[in-house]
N, C-alpha and C. Protein backbone atom coordinates (compact mmCIF):
# COMPACT_ATOMS: atom_id res chain seq x y z
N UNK A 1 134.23 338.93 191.79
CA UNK A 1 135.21 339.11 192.87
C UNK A 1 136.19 337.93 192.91
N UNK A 2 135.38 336.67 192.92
CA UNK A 2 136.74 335.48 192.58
C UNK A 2 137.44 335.53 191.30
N UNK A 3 137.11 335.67 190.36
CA UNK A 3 137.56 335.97 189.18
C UNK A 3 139.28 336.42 189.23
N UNK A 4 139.18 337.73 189.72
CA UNK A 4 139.86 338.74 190.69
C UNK A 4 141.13 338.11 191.13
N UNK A 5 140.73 337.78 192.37
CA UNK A 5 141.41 337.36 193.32
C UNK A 5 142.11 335.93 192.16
N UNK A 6 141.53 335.05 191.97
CA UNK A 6 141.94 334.36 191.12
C UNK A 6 142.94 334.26 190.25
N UNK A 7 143.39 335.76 189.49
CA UNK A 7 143.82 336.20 188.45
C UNK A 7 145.18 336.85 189.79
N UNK A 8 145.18 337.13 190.62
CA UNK A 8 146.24 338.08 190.95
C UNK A 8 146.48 336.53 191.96
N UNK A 9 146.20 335.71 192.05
CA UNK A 9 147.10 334.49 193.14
C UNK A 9 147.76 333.86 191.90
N UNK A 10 147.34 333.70 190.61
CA UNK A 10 148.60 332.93 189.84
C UNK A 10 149.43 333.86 189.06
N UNK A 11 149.41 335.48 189.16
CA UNK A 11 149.87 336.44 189.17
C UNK A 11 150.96 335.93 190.02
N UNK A 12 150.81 335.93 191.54
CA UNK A 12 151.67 336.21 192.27
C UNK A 12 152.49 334.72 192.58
N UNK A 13 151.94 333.80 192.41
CA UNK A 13 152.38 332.09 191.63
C UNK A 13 153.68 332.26 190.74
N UNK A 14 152.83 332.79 189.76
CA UNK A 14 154.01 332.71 188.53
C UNK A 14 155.27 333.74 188.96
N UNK A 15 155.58 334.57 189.59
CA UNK A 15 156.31 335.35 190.35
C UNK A 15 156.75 334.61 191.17
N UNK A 16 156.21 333.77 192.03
CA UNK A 16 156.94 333.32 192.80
C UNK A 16 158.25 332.22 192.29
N UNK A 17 157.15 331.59 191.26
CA UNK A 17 158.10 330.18 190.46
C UNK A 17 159.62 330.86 189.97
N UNK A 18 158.73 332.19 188.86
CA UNK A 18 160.30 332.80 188.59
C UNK A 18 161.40 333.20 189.52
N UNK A 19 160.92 333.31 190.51
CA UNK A 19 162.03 334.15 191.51
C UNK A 19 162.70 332.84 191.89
N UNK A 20 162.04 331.59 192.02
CA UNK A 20 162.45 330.84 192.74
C UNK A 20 163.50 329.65 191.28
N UNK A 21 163.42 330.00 190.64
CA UNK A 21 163.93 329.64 189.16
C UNK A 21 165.50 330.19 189.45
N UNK A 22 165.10 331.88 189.75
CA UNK A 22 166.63 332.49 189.64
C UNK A 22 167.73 331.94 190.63
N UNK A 23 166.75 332.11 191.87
CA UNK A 23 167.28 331.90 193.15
C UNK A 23 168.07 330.52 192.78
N UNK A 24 167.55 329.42 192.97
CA UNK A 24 168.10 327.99 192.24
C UNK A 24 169.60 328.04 191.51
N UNK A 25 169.17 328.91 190.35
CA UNK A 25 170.62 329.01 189.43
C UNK A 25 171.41 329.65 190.28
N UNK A 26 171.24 331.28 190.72
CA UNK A 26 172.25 331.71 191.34
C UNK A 26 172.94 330.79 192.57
N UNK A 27 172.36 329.89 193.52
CA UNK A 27 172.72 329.50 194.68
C UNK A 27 173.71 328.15 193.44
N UNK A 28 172.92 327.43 192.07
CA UNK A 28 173.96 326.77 191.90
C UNK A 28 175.49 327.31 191.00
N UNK A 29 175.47 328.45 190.88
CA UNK A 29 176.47 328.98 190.42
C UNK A 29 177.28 328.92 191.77
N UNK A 30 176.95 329.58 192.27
CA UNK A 30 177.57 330.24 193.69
C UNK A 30 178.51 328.75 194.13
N UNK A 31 177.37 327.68 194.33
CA UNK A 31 178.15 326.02 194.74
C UNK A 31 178.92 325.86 193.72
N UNK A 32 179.01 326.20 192.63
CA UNK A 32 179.87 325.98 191.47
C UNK A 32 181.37 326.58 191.74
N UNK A 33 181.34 327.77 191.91
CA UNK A 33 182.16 328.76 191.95
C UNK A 33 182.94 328.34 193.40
N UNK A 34 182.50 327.80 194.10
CA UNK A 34 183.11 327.68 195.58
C UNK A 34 184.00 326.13 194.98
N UNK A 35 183.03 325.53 194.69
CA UNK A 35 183.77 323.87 194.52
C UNK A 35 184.69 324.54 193.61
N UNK A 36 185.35 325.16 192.55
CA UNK A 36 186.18 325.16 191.66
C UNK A 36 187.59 326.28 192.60
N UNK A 37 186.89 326.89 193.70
CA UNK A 37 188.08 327.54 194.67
C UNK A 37 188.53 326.52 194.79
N UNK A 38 187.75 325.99 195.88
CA UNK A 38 188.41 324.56 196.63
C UNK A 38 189.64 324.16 195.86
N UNK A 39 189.02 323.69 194.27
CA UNK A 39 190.16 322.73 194.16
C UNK A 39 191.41 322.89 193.45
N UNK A 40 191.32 324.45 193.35
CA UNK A 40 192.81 325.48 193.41
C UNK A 40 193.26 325.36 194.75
N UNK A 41 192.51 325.21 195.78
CA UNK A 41 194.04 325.79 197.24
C UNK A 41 194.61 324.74 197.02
C-alpha cells in the first residue's frame, strides 16, 4: 500500500515541477515581451 501511494506522490511531484518549469518560462516571456513594449512607446 505505501509502495503505491509512494509511486503516485512523485508521480504527482514530477508534474508538479514540470508545470511549474512552464509556468516560469511563460510568465518570463510574458516580462520579456512587456519590457520590449515599454521601450517602443
Amino acid at each position: 500500500m505505501s509502495s503505491a501511494i509512494r509511486s503516485w506522490l512523485s508521480e504527482v511531484l514530477s508534474t508538479f515541477i514540470v508545470a511549474n518549469r512552464v509556468a516560469n518560462r511563460l510568465h518570463l516571456q510574458c516580462v520579456i515581451e512587456y519590457s520590449e513594449q515599454d521601450h517602443f512607446k
